[in-house]
N, C-alpha and C. Protein backbone atom coordinates (compact mmCIF):
# COMPACT_ATOMS: atom_id res chain seq x y z
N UNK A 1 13.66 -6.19 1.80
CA UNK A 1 12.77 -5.13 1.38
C UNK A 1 11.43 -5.72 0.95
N UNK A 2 10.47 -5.33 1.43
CA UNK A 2 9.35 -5.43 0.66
C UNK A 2 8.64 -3.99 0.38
N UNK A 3 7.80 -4.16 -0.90
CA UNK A 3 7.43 -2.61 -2.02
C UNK A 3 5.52 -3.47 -2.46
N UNK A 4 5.28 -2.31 -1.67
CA UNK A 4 3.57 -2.44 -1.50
C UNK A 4 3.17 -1.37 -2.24
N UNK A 5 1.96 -1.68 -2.90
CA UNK A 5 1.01 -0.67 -3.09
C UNK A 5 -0.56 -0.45 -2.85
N UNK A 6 -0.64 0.55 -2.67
CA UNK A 6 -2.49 0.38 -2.41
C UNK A 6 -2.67 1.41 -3.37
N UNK A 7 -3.87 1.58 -4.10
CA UNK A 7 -4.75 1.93 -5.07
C UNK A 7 -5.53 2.84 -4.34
N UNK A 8 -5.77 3.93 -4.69
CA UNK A 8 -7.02 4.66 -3.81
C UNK A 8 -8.18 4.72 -5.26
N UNK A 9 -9.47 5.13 -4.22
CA UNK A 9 -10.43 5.30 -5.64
C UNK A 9 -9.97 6.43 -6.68
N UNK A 10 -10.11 6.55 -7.66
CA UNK A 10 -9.97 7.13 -8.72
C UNK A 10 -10.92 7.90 -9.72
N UNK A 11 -10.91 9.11 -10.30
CA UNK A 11 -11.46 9.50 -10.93
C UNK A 11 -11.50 8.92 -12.62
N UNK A 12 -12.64 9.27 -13.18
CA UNK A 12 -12.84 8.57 -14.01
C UNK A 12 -11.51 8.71 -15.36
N UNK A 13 -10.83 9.91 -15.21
CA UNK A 13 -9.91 9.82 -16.21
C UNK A 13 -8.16 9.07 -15.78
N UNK A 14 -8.34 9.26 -14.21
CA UNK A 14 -7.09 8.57 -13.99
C UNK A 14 -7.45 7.44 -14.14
N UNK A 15 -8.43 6.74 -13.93
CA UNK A 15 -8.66 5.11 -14.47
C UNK A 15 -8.39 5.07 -16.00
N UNK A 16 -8.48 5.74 -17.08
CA UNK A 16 -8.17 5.58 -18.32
C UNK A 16 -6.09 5.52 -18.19
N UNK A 17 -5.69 6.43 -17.32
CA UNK A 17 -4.24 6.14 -17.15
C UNK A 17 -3.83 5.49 -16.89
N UNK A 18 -4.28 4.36 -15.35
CA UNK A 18 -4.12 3.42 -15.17
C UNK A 18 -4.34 2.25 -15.90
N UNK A 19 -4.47 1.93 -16.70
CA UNK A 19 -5.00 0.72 -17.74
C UNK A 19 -4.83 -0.55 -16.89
N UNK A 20 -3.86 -0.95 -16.45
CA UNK A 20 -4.82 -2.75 -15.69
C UNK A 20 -4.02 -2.45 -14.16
N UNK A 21 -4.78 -2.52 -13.28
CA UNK A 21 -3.91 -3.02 -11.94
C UNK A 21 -4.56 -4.39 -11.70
N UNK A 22 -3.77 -5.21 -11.61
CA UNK A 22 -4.47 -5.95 -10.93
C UNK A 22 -4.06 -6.43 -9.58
N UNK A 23 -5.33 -6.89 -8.40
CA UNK A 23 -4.37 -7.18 -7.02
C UNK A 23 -4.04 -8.38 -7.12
N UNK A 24 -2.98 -8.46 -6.28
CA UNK A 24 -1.77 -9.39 -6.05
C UNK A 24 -1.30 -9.89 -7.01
N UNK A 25 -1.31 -9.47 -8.19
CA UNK A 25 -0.35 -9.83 -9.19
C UNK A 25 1.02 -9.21 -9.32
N UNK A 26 0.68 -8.23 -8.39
CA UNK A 26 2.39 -7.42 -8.43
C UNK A 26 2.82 -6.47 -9.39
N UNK A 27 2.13 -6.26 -10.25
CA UNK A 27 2.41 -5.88 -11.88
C UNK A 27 1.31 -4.42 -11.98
N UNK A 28 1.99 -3.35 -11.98
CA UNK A 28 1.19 -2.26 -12.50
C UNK A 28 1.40 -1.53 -13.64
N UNK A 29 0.69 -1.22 -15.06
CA UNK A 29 1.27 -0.94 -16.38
C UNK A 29 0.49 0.83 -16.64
N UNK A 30 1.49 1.39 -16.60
CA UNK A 30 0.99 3.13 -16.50
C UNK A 30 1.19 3.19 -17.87
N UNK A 31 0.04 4.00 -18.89
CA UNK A 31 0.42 4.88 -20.08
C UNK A 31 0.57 6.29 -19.58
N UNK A 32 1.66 6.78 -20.20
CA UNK A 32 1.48 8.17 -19.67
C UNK A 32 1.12 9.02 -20.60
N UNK A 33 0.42 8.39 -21.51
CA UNK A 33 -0.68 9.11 -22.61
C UNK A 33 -1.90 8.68 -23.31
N UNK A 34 -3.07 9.20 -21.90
CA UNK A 34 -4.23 8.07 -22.32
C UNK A 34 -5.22 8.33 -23.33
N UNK A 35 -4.69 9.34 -24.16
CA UNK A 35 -5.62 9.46 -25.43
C UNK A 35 -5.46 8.31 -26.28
N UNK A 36 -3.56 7.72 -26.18
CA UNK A 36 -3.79 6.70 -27.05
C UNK A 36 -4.54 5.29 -26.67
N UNK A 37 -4.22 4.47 -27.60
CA UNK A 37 -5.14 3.17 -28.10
C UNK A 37 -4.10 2.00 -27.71
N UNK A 38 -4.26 0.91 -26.63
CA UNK A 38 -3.39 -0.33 -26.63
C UNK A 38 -2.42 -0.49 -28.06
N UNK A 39 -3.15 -0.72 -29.33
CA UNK A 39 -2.46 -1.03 -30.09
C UNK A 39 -1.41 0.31 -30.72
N UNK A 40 -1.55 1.55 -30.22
CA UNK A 40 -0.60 2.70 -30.38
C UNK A 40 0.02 3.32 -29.49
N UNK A 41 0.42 1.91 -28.61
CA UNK A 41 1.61 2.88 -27.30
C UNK A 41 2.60 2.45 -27.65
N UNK A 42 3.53 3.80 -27.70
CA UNK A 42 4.79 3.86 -27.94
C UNK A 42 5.76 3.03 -26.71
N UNK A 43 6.56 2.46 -26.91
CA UNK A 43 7.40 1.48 -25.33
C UNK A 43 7.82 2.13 -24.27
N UNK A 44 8.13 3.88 -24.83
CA UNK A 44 8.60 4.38 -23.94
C UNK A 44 7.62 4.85 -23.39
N UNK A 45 6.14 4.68 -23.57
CA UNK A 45 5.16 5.89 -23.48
C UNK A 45 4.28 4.43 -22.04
N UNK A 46 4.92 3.29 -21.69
CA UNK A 46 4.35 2.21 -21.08
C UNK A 46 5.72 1.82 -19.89
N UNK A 47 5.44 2.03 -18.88
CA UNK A 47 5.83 2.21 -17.50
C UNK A 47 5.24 0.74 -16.79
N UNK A 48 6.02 -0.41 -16.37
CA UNK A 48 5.57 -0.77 -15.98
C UNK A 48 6.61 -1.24 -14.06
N UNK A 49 5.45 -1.30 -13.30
CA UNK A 49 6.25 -1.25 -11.84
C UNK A 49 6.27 -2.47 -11.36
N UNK A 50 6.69 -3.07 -10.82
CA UNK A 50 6.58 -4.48 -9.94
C UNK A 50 6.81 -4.40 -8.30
N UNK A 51 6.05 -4.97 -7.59
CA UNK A 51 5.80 -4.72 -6.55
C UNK A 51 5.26 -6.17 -5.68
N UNK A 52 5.77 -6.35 -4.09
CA UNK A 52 5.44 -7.51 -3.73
C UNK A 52 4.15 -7.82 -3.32
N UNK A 53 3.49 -7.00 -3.46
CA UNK A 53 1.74 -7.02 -3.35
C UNK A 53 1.60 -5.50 -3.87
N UNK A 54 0.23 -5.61 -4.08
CA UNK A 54 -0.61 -4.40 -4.78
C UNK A 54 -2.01 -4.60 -4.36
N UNK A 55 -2.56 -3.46 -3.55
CA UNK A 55 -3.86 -3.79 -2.60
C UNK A 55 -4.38 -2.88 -3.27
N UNK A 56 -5.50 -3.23 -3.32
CA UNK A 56 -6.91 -2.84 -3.98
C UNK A 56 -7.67 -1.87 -2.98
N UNK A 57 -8.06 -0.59 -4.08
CA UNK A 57 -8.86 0.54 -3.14
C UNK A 57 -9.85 -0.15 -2.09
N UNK A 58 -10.19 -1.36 -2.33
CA UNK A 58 -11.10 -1.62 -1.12
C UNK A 58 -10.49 -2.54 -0.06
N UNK A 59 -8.99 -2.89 0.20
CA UNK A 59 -8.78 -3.57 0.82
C UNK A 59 -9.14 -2.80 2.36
N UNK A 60 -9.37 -3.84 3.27
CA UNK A 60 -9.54 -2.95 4.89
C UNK A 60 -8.15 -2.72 5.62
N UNK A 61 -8.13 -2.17 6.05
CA UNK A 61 -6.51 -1.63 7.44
C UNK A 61 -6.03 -2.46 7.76
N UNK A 62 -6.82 -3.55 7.75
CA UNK A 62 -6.19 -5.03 8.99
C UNK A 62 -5.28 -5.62 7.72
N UNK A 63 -5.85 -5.69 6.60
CA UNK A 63 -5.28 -6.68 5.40
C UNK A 63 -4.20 -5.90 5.17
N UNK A 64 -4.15 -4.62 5.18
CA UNK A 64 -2.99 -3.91 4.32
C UNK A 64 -1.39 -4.20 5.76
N UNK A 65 -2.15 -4.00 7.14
CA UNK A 65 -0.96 -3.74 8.04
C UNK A 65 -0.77 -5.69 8.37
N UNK A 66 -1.47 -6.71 8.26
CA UNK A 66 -1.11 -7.57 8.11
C UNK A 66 -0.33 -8.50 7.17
N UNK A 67 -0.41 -7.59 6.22
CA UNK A 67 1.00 -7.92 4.73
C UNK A 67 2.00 -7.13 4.79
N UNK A 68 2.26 -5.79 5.02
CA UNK A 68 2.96 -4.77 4.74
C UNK A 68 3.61 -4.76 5.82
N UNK A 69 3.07 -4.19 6.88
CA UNK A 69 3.63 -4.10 8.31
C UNK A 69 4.04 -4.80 9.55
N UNK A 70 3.09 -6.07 9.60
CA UNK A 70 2.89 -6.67 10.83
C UNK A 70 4.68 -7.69 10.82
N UNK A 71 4.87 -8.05 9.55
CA UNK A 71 6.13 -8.99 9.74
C UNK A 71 7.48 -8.09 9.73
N UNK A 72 7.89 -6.44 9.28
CA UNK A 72 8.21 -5.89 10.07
C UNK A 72 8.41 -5.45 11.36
N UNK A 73 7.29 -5.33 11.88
CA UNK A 73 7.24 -5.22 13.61
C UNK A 73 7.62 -6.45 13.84
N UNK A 74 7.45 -7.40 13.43
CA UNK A 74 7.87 -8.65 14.36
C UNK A 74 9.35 -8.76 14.24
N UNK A 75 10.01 -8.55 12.94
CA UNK A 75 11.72 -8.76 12.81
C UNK A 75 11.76 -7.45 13.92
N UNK A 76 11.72 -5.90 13.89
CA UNK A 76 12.25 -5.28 14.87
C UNK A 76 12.03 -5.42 16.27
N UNK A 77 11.22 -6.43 16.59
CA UNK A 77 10.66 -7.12 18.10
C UNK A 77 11.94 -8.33 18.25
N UNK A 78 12.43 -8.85 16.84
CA UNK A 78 13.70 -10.07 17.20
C UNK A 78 15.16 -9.20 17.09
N UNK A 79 14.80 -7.78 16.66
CA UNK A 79 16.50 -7.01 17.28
C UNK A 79 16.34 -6.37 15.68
N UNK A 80 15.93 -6.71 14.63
CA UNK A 80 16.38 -5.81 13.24
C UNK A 80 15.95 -4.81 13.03
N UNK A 81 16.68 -4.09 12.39
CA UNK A 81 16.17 -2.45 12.03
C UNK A 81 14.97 -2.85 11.05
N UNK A 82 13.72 -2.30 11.10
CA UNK A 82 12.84 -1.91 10.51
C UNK A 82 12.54 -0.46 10.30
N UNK A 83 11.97 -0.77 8.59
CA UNK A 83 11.17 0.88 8.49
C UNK A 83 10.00 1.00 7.84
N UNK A 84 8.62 1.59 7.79
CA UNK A 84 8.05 1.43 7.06
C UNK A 84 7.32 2.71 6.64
N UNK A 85 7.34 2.98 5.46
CA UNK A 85 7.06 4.62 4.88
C UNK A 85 6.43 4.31 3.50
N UNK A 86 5.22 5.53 3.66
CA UNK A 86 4.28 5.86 2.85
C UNK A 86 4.81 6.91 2.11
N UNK A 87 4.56 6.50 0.37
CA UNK A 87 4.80 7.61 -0.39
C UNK A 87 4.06 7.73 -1.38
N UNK A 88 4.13 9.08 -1.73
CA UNK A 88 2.81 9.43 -2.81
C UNK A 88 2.56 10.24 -3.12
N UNK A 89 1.55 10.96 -4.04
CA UNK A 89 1.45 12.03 -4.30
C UNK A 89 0.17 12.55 -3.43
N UNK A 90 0.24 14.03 -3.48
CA UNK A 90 -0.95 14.67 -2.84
C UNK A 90 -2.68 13.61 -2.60
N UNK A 91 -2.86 13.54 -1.48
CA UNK A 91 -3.97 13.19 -1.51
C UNK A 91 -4.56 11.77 -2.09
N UNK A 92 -3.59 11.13 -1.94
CA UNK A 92 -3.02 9.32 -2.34
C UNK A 92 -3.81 8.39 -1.38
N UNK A 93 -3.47 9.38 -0.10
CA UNK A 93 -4.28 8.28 1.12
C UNK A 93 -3.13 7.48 2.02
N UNK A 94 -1.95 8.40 1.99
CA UNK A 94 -0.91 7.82 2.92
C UNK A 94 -1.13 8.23 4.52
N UNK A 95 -2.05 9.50 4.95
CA UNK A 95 -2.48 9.47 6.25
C UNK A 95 -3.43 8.43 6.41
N UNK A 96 -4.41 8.07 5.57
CA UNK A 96 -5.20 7.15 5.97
C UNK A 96 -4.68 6.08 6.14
N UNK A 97 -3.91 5.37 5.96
CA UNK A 97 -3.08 4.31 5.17
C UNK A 97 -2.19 4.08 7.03
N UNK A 98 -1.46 5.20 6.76
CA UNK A 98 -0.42 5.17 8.57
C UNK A 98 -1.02 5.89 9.73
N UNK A 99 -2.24 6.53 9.54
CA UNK A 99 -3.15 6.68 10.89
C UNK A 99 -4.50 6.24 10.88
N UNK A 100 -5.17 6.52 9.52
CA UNK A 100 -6.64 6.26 9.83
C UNK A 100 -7.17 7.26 10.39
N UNK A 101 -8.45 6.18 11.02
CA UNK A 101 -9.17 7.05 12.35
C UNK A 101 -9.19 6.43 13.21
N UNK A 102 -8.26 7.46 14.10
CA UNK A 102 -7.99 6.47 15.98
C UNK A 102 -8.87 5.73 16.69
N UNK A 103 -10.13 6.65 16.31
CA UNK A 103 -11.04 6.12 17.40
C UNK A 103 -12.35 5.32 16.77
N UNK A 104 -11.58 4.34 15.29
CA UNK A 104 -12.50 3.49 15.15
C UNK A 104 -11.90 2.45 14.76
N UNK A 105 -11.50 0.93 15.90
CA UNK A 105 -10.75 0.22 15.11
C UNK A 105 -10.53 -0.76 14.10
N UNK A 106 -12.15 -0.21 13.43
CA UNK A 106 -11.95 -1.13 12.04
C UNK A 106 -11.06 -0.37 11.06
N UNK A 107 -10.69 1.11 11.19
CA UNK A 107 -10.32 2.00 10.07
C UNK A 107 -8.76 2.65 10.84
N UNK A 108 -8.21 1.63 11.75
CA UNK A 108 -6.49 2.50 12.51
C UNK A 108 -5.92 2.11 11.18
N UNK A 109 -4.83 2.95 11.10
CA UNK A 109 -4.03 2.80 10.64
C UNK A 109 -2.70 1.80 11.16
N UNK A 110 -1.61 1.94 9.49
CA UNK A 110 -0.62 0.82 10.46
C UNK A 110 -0.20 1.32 11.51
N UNK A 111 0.02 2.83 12.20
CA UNK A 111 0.85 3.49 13.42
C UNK A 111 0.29 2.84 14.97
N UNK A 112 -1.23 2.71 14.77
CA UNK A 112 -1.88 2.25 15.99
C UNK A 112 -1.75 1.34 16.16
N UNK A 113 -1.69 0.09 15.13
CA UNK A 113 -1.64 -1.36 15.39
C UNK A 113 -0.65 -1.64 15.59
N UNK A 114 0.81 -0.96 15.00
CA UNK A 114 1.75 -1.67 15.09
C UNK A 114 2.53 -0.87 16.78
N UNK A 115 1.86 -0.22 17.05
CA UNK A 115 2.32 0.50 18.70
C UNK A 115 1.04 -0.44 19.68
N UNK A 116 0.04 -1.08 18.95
CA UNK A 116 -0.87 -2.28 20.44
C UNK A 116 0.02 -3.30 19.71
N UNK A 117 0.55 -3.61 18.74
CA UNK A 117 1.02 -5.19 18.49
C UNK A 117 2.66 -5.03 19.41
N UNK A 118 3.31 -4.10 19.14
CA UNK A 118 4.63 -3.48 20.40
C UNK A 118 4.18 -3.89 21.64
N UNK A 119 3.10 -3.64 22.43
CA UNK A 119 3.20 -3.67 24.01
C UNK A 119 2.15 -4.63 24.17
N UNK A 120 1.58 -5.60 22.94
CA UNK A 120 0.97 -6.67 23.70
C UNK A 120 2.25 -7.32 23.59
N UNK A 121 2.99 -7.59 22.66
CA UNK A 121 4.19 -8.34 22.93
C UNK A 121 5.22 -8.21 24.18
N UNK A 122 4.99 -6.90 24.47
CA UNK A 122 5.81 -6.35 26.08
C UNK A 122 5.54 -7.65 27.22
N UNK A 123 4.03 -6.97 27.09
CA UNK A 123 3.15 -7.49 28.00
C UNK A 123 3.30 -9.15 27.99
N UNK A 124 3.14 -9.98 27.04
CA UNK A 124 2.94 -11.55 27.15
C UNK A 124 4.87 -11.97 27.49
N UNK A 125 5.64 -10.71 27.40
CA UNK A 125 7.16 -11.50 27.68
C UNK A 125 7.40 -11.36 28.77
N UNK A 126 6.71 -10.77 29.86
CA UNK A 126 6.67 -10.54 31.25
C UNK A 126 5.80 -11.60 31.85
């Protein structure tokens, strides 16, 4: 298993919820009450997630489907079941994330790359 995250931009009060992401540290620490003060969060009131990367609202398509996705497609190209699924809440950025925009390929998503990285591999085993 690997457990990714990407960050989308944020409004100025969900950044007070979020209190630190940092990328590639793996480590995301949620208050789920951002009136309070570091030194007055309750333990239960501090959520914290771990994850094998954590990509930053500005990472590009290529970086996210070259960590997340690309070594998937390659185990289900050597015979293993692969899966890879976006989850989130409303408006998170999981279409952008698994389609993008088709017809620009600095901004495909993982669905396009990982269906040209499928049939260039066709193609070079012939």
């Amino acid at each position: 298993f690997f457990f990714s995250s990407r960050r989308r931009h944020t409004s100025q009060r969900s950044v007070s919820w979020a209190r630190r992401c940092v990328q590639e540290t793996a480590i995301i620490e949620i208050y789920t009450s951002p009136e309070r003060q570091e030194k007055d969060i309750d333990p239960y009131d501090k959520h914290v997630f771990k994850f094998d990367y954590v990509f930053d609202c500005s990472t590009h398509q290529q970086k996210v489907y070259d960590i997340a996705a690309k070594p998937i497609i390659q185990s289900v190209l050597e015979g293993f079941n692969g899966t890879i699924l976006a989850y989130g809440q409303t408006s998170s950025g999981k279409t952008f994330t698994m389609l993008g925009e088709l017809d620009n390929d600095e901004y495909e998503g993982i669905i396009p790359r990982m269906v040209k990285t499928v049939f260039d591999q066709i193609a070079a085993a012939k």
